[in-house]
C-alpha atoms as a PDB file:
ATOM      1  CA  UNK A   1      -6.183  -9.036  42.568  1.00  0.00           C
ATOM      2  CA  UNK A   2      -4.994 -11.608  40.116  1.00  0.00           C
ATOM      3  CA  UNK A   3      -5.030 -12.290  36.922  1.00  0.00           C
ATOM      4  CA  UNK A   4      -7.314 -15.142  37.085  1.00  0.00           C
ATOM      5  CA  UNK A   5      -9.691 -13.393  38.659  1.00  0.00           C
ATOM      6  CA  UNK A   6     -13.581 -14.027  37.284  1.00  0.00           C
ATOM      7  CA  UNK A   7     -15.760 -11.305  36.430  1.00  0.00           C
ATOM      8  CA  UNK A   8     -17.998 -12.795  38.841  1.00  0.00           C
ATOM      9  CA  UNK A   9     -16.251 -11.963  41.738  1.00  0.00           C
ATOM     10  CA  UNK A  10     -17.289  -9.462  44.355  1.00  0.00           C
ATOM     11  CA  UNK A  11     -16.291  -5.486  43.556  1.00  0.00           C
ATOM     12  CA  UNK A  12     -15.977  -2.172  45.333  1.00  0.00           C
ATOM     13  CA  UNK A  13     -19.820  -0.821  46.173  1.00  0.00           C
ATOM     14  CA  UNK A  14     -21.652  -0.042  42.939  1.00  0.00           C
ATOM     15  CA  UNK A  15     -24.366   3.513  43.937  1.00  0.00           C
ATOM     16  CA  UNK A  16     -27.834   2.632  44.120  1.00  0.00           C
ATOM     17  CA  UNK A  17     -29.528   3.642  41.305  1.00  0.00           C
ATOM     18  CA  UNK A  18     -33.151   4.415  39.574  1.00  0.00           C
ATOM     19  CA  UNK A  19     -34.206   2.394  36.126  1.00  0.00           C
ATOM     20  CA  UNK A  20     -34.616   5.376  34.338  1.00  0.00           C
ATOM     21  CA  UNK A  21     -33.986   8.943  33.717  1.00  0.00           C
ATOM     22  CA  UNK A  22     -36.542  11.230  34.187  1.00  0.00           C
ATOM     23  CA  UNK A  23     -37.310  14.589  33.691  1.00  0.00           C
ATOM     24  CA  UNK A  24     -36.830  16.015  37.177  1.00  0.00           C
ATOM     25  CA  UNK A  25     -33.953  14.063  37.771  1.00  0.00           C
ATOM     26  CA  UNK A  26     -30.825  15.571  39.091  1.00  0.00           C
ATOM     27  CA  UNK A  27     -27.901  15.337  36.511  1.00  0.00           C
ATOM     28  CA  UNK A  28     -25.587  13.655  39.157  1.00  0.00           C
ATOM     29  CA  UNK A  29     -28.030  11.179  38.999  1.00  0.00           C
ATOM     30  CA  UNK A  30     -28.669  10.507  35.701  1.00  0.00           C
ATOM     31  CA  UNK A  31     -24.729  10.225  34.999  1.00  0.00           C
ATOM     32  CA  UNK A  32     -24.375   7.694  37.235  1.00  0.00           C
ATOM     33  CA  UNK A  33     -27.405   6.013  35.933  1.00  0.00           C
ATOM     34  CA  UNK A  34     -25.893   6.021  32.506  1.00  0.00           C
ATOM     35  CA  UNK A  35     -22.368   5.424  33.226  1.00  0.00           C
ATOM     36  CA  UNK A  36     -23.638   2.365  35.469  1.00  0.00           C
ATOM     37  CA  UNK A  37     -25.398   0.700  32.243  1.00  0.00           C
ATOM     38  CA  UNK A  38     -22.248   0.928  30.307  1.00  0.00           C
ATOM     39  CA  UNK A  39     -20.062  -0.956  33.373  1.00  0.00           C
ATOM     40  CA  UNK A  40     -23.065  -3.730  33.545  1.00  0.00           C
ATOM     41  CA  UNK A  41     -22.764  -4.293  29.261  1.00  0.00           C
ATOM     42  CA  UNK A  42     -19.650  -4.384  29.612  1.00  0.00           C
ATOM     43  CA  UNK A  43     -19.284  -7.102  32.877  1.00  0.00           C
ATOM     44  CA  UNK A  44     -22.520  -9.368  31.069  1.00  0.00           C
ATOM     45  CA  UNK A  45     -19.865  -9.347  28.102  1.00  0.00           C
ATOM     46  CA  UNK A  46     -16.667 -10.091  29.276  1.00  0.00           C
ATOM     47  CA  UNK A  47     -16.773 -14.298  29.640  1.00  0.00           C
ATOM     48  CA  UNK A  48     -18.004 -14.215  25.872  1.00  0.00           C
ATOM     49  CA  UNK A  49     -15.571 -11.214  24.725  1.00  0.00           C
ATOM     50  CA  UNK A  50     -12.532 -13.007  26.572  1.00  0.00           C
ATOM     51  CA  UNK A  51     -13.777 -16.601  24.759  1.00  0.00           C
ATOM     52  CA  UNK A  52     -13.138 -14.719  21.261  1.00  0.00           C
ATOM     53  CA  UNK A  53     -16.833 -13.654  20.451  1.00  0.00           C
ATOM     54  CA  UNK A  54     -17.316 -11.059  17.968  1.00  0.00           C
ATOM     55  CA  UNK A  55     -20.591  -9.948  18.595  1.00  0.00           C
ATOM     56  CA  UNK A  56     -19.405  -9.614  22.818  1.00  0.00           C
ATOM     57  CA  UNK A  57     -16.599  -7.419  21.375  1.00  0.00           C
ATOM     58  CA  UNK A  58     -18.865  -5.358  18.814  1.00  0.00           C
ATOM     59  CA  UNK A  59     -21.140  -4.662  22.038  1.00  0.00           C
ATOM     60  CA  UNK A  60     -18.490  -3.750  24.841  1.00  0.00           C
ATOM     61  CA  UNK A  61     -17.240  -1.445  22.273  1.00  0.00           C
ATOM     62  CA  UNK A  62     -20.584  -0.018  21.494  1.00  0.00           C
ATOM     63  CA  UNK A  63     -20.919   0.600  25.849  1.00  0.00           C
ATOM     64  CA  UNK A  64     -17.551   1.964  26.201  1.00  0.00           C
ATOM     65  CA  UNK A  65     -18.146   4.584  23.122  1.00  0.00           C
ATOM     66  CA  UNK A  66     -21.256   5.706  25.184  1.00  0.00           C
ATOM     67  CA  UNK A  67     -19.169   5.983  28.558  1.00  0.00           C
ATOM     68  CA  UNK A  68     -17.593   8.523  26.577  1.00  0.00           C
ATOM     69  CA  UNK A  69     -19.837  10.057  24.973  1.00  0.00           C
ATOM     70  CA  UNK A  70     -21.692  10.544  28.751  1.00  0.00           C
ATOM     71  CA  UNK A  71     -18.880  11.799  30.369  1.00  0.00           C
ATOM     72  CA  UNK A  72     -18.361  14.284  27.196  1.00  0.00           C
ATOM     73  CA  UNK A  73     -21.841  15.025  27.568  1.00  0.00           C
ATOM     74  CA  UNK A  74     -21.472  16.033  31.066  1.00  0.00           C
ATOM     75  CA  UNK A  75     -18.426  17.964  30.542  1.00  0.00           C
ATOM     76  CA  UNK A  76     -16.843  20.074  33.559  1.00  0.00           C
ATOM     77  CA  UNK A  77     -19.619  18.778  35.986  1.00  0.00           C
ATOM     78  CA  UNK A  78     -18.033  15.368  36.300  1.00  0.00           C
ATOM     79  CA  UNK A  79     -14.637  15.563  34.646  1.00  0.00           C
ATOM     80  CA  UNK A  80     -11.698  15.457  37.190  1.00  0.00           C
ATOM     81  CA  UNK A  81      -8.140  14.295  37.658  1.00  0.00           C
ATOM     82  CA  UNK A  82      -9.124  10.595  38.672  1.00  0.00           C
ATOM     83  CA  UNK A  83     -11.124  10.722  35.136  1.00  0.00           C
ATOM     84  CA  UNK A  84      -8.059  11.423  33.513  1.00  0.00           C
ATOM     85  CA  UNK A  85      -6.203   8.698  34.632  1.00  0.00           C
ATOM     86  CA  UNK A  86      -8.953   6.291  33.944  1.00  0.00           C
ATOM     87  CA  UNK A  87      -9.562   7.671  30.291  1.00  0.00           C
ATOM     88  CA  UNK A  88      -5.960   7.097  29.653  1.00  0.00           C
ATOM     89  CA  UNK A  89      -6.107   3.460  31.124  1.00  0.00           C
ATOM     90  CA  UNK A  90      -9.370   3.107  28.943  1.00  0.00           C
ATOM     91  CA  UNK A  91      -7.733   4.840  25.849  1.00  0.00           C
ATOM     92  CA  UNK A  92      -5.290   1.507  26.149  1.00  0.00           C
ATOM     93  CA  UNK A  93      -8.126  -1.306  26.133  1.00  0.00           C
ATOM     94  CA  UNK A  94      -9.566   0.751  23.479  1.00  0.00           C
ATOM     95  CA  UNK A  95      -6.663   0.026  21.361  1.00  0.00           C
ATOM     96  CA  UNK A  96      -6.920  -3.420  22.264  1.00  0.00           C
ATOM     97  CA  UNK A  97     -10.649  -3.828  21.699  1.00  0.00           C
ATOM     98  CA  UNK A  98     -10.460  -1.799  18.141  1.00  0.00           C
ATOM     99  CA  UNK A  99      -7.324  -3.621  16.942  1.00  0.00           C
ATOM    100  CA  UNK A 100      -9.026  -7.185  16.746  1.00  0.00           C
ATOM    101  CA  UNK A 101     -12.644  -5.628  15.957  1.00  0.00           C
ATOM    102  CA  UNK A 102     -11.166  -3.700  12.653  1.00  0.00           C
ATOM    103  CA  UNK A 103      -9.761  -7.326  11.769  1.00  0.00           C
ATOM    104  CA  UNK A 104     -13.283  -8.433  12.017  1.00  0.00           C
ATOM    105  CA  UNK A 105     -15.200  -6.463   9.836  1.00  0.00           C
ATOM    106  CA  UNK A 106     -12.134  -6.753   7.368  1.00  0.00           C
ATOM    107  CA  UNK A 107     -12.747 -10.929   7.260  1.00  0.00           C
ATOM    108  CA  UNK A 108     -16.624 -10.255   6.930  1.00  0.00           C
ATOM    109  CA  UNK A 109     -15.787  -8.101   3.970  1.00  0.00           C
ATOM    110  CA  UNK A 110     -13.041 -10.441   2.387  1.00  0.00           C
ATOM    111  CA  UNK A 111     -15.027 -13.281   2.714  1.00  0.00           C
ATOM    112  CA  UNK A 112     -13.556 -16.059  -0.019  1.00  0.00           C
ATOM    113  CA  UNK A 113     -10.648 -13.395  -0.606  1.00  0.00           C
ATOM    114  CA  UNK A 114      -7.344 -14.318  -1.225  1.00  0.00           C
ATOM    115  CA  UNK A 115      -6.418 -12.508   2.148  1.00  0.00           C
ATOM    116  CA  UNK A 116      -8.966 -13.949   4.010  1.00  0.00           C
ATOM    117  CA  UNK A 117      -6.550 -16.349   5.781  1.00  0.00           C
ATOM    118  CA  UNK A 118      -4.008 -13.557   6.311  1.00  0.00           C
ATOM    119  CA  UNK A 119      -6.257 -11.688   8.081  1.00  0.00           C
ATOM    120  CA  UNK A 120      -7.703 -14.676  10.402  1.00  0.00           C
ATOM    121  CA  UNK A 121      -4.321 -14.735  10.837  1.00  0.00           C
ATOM    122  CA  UNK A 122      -3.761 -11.503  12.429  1.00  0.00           C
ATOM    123  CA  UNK A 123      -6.824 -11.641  13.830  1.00  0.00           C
ATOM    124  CA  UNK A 124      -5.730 -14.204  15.841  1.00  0.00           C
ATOM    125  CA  UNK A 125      -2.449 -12.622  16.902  1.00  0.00           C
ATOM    126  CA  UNK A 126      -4.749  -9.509  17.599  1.00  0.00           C
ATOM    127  CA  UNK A 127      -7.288 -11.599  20.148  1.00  0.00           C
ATOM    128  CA  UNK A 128      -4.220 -13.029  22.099  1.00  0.00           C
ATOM    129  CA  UNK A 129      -2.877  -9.717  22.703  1.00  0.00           C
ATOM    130  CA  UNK A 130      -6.452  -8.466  23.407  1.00  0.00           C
ATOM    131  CA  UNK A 131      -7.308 -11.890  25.904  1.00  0.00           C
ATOM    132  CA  UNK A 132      -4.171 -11.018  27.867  1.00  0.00           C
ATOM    133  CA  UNK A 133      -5.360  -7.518  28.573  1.00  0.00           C
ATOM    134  CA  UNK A 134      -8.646  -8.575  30.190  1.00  0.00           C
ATOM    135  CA  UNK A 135      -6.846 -11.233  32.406  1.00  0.00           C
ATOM    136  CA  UNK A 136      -4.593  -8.500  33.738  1.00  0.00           C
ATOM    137  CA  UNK A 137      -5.095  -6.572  36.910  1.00  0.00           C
ATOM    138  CA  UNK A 138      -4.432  -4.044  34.769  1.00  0.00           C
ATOM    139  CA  UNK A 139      -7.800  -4.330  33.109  1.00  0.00           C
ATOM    140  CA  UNK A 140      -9.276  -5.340  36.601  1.00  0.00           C
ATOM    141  CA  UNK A 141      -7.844  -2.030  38.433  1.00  0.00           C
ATOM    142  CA  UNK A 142      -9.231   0.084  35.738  1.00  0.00           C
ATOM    143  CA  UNK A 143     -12.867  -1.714  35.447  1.00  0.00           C
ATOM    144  CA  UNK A 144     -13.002  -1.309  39.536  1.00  0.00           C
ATOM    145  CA  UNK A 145     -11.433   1.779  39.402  1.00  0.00           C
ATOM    146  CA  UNK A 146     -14.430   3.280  36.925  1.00  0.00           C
ATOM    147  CA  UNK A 147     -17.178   1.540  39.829  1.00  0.00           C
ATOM    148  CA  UNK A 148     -15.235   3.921  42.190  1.00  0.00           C
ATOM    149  CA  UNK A 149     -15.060   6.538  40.499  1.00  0.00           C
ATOM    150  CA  UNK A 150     -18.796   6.342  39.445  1.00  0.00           C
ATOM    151  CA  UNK A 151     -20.197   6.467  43.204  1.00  0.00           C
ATOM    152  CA  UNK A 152     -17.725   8.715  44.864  1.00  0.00           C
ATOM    153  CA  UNK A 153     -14.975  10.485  42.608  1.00  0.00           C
ATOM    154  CA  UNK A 154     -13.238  13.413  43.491  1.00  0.00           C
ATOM    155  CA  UNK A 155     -16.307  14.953  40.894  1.00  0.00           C
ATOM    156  CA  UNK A 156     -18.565  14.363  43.688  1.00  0.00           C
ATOM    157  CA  UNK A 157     -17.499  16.116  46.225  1.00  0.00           C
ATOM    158  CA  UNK A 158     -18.814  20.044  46.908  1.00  0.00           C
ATOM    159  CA  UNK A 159     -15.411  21.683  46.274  1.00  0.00           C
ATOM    160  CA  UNK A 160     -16.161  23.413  42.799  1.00  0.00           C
ATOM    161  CA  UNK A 161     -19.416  25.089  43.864  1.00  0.00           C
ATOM    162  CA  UNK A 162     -20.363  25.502  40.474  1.00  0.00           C
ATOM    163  CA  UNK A 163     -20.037  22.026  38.453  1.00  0.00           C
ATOM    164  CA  UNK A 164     -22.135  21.135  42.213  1.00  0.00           C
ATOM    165  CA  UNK A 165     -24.662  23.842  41.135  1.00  0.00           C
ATOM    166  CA  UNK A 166     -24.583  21.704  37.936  1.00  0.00           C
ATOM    167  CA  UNK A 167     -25.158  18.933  38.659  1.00  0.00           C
ATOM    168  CA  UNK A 168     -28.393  19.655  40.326  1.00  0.00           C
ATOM    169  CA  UNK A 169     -29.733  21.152  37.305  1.00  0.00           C
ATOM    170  CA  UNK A 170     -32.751  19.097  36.235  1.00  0.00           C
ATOM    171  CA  UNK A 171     -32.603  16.472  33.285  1.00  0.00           C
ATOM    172  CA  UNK A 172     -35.269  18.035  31.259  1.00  0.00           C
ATOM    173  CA  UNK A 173     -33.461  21.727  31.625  1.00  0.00           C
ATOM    174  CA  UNK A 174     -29.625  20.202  30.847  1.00  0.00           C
ATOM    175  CA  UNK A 175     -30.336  17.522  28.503  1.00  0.00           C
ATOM    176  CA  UNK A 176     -32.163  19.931  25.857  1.00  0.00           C
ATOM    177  CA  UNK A 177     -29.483  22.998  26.523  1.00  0.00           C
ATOM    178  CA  UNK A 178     -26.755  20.590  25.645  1.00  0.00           C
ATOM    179  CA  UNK A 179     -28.516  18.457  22.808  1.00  0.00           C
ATOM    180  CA  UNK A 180     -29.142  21.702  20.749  1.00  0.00           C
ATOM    181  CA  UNK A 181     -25.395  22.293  21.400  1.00  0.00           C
ATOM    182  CA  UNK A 182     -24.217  19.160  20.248  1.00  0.00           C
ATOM    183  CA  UNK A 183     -26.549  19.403  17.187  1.00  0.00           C
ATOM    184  CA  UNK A 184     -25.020  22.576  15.941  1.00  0.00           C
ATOM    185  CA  UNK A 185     -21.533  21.803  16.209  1.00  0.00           C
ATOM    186  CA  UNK A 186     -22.310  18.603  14.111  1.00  0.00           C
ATOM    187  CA  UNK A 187     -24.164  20.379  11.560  1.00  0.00           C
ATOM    188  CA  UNK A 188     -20.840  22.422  11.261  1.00  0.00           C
ATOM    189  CA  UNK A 189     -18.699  20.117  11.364  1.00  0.00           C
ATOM    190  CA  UNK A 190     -20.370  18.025   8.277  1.00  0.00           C
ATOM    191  CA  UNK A 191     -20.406  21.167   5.893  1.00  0.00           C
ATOM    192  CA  UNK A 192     -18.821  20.137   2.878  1.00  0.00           C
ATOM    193  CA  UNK A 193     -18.619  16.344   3.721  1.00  0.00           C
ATOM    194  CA  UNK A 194     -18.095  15.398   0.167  1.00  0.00           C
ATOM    195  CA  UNK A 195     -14.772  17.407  -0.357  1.00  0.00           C
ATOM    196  CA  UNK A 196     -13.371  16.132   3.871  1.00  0.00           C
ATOM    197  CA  UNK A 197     -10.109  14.703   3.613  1.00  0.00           C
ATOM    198  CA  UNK A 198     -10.077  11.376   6.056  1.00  0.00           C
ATOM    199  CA  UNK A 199      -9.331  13.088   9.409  1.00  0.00           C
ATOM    200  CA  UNK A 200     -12.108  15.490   9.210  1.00  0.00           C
ATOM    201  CA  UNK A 201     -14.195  13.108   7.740  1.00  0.00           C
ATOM    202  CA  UNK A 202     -13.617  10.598  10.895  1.00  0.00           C
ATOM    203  CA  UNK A 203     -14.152  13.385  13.189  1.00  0.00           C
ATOM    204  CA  UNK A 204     -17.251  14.320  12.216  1.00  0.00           C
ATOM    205  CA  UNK A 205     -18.363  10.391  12.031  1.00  0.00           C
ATOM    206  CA  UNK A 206     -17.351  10.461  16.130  1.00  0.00           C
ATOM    207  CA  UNK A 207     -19.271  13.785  16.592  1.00  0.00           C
ATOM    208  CA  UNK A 208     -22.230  11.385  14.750  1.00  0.00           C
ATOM    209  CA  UNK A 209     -21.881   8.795  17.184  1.00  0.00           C
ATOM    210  CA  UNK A 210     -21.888  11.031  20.350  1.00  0.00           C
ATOM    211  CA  UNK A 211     -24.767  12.794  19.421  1.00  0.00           C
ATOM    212  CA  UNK A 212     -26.787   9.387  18.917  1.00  0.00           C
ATOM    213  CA  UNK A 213     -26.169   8.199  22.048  1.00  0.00           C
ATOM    214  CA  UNK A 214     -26.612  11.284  23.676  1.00  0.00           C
ATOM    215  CA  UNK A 215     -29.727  11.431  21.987  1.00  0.00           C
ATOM    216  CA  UNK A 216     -30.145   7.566  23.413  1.00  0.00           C
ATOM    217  CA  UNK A 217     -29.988   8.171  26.457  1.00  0.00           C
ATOM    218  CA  UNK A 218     -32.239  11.461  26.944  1.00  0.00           C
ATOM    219  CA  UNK A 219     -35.278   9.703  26.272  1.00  0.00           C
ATOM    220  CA  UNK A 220     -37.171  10.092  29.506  1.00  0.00           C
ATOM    221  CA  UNK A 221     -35.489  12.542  30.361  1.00  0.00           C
ATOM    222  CA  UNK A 222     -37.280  15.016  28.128  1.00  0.00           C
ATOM    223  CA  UNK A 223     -40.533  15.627  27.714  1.00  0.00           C
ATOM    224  CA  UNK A 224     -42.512  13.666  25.268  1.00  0.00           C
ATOM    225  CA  UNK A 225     -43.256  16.182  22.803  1.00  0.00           C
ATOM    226  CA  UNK A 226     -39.555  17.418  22.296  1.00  0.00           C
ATOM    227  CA  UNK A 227     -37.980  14.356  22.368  1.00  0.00           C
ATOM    228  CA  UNK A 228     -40.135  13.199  19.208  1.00  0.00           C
ATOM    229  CA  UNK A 229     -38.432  15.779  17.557  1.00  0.00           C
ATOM    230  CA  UNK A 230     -35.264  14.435  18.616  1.00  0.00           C
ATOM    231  CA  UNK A 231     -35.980  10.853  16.994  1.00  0.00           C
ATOM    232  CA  UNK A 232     -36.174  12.409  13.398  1.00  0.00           C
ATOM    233  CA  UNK A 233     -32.737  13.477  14.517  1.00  0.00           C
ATOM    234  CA  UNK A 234     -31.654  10.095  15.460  1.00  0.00           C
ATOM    235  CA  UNK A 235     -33.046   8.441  12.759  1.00  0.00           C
ATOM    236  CA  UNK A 236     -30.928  10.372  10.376  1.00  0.00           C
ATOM    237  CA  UNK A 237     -27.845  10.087  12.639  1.00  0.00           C
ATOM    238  CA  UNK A 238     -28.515   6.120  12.098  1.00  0.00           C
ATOM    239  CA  UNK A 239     -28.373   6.504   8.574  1.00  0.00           C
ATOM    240  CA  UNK A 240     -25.342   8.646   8.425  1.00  0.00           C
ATOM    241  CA  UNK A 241     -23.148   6.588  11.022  1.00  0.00           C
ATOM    242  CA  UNK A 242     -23.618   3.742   9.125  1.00  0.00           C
ATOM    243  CA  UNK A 243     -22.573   5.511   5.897  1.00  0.00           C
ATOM    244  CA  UNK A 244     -19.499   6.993   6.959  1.00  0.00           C
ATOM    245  CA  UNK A 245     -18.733   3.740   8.571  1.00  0.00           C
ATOM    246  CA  UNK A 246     -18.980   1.896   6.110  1.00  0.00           C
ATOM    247  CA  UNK A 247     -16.485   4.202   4.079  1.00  0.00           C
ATOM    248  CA  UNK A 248     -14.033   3.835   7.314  1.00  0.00           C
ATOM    249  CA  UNK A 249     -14.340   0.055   6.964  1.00  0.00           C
ATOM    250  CA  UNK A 250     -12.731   0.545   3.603  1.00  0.00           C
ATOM    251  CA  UNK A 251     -10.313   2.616   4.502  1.00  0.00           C
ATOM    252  CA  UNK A 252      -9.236   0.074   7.506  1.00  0.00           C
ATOM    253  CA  UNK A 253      -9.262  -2.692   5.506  1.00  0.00           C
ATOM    254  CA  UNK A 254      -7.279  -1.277   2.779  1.00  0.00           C
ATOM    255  CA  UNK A 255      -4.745   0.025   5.442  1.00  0.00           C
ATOM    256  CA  UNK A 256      -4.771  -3.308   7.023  1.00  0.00           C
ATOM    257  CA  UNK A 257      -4.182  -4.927   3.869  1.00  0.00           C
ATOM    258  CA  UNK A 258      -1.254  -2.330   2.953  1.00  0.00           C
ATOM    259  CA  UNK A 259       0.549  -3.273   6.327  1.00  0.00           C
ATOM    260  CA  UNK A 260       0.050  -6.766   6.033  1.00  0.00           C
ATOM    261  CA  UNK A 261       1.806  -6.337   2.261  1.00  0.00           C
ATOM    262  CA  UNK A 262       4.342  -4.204   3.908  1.00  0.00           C
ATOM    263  CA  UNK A 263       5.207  -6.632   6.738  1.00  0.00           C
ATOM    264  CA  UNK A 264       5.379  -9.340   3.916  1.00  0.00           C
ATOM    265  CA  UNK A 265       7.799  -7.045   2.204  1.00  0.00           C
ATOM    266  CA  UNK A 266      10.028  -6.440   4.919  1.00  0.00           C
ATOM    267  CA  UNK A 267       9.843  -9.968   5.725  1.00  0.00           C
ATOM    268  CA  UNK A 268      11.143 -11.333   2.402  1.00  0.00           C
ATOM    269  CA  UNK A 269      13.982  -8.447   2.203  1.00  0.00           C
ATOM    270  CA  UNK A 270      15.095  -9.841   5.531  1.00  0.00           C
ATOM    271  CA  UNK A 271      14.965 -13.979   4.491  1.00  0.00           C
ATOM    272  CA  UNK A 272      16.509 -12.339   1.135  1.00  0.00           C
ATOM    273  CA  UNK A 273      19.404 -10.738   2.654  1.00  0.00           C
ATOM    274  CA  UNK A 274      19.555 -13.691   5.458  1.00  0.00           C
ATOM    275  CA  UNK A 275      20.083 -15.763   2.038  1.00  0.00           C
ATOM    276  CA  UNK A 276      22.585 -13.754   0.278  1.00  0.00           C
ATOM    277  CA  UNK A 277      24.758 -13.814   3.384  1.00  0.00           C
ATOM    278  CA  UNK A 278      24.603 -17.579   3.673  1.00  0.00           C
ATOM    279  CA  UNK A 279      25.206 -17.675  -0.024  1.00  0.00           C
ATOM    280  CA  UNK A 280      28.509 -15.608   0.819  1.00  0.00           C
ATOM    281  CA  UNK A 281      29.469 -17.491   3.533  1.00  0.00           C
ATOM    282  CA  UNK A 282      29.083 -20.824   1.692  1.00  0.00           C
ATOM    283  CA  UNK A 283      31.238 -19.057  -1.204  1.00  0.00           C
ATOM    284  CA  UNK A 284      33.789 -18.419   0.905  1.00  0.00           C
ATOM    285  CA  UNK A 285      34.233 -22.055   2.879  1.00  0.00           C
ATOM    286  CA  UNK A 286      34.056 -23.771  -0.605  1.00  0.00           C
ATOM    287  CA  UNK A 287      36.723 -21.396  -2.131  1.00  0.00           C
ATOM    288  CA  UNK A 288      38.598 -21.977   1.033  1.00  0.00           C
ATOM    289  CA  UNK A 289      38.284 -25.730   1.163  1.00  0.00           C
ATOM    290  CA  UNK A 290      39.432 -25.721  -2.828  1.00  0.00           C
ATOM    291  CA  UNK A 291      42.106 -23.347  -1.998  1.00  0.00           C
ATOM    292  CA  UNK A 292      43.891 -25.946   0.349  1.00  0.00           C
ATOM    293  CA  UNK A 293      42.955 -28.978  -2.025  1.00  0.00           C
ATOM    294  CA  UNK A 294      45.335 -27.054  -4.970  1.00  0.00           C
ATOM    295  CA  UNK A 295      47.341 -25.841  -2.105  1.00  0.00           C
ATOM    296  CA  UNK A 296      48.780 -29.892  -1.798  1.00  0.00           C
ATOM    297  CA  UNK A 297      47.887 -30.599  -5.472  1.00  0.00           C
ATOM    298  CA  UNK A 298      51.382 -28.036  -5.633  1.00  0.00           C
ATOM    299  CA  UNK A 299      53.492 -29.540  -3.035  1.00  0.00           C
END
């Protein structure tokens, strides 16, 4: 592989798969179904996302959050040590990917700001950083790697009798086990929302997000009557991610603002103290240089 190489090119075998969930469908199939969509958004975005397009990045973030949020979903079934090594690699592009997409929802929202240009600034510095990690092979390895690990990871084989039991459950029978599950634990976790400090706060905005795209991606997988009641859910889920995203905007911005103000800071101690020592220095060759001249005025 090189680093050059187009997004175009020909990959490992990609499984066979159905257009849509269904109730009677086997779990194994249905995660592969799901994690499959997320690969293809994020391949149809790449050319655009690598050419600097914000709405490319805003949607191969959007995919990747839902790989999670599937492979979460699915829990022990499909989890393995090959997952763990590509969550980590996928943890780093996140960084990458979140880095320059914080910076653009802080220009949107500082919009003929004094720090607008700092920010397009940074933004800038950001997208480099983020361009070179989609050139690598790093990237490359990682986005084959998840293909592979998709059709035949070590979760696939018949080892662990039980996550294979598991994965044979039905859609219809998993799906609204585990959605009820999910459900509770949010409605936990958001008790006393007003009073959160930020980290609880954020975690219960990610708890949001999974259980919206969990709830996404059931839908033909239940049956028609219960997964009405699930879009009531969703609909409010909508409503709140937006909410408590819009508060962690904010927050990013004003963080991203503070470090900006810091770096300034530390920038102008440094030219400051880079000054005062040239300032000594000159001192001391003009008091040396006057030295000598009354040295031979008094000879």
């Amino acid at each position: 592989m090189t680093s050059a190489a187009s997004p175009d090119r020909e990959r490992v075998a990609r499984p066979m798969r159905p257009r849509h969930l269904s109730q009677a469908m086997r779990c194994e199939t249905a995660f592969r179904l799901i994690l499959s969509e997320c690969l293809e958004e994020v391949a149809t975005n790449h050319e655009a996302l690598s050419s600097g397009d914000p709405t490319a990045l805003h949607q191969t973030r959007i995919a990747l959050t839902r790989l999670k949020a599937a492979v979460a979903f699915y829990g022990p079934m499909v989890a393995d040590s090959e997952w763990t090594r590509l969550k980590s690699e996928l943890k780093w592009l996140s960084a990458h990917l979140g880095a320059t997409r914080d910076l653009d929802v802080a220009i949107t929202n500082s919009k003929g700001l004094p720090e607008e240009r700092m920010l397009q600034t940074a933004r800038a510095d950001a997208f480099d950083a983020l361009k070179e990690a989609l050139q690598s092979d790093r990237y490359w390895q990682w986005f084959d790697g998840m293909w592979d690990w998709v059709g035949s990871g070590p979760w696939t084989t018949p080892q662990n009798r039980r996550a294979a039991q598991r994965r044979a459950v039905p859609v219809a029978v998993f799906h609204a086990r585990r959605l009820a599950r999910w459900h509770g634990k949010l409605c936990q976790k958001s008790r006393g929302l007003q009073g959160m400090g930020k980290t609880k706060r954020h975690r219960v905005r990610l708890a949001s997000k999974r259980l919206r795209y969990a709830i996404e991606f059931s839908e033909g997988g239940l049956p028609a009557d219960v997964y009405a009641s699930w879009r009531h859910v969703l609909k409010q889920l909508r409503k709140g991610q937006q909410l408590l995203g819009e508060l962690n905007d904010d927050e990013v911005r004003r963080a991203l603002l503070e470090n900006a103000d810091s770096l300034a800071q530390h920038a102008h101690e440094r030219k400051a103290k880079h000054q005062r020592v040239h300032e000594r220095k000159r001192k001391s060759q003009l008091l040396r240089r006057a030295a000598a001249v009354y040295r031979k005025l008094a000879e």
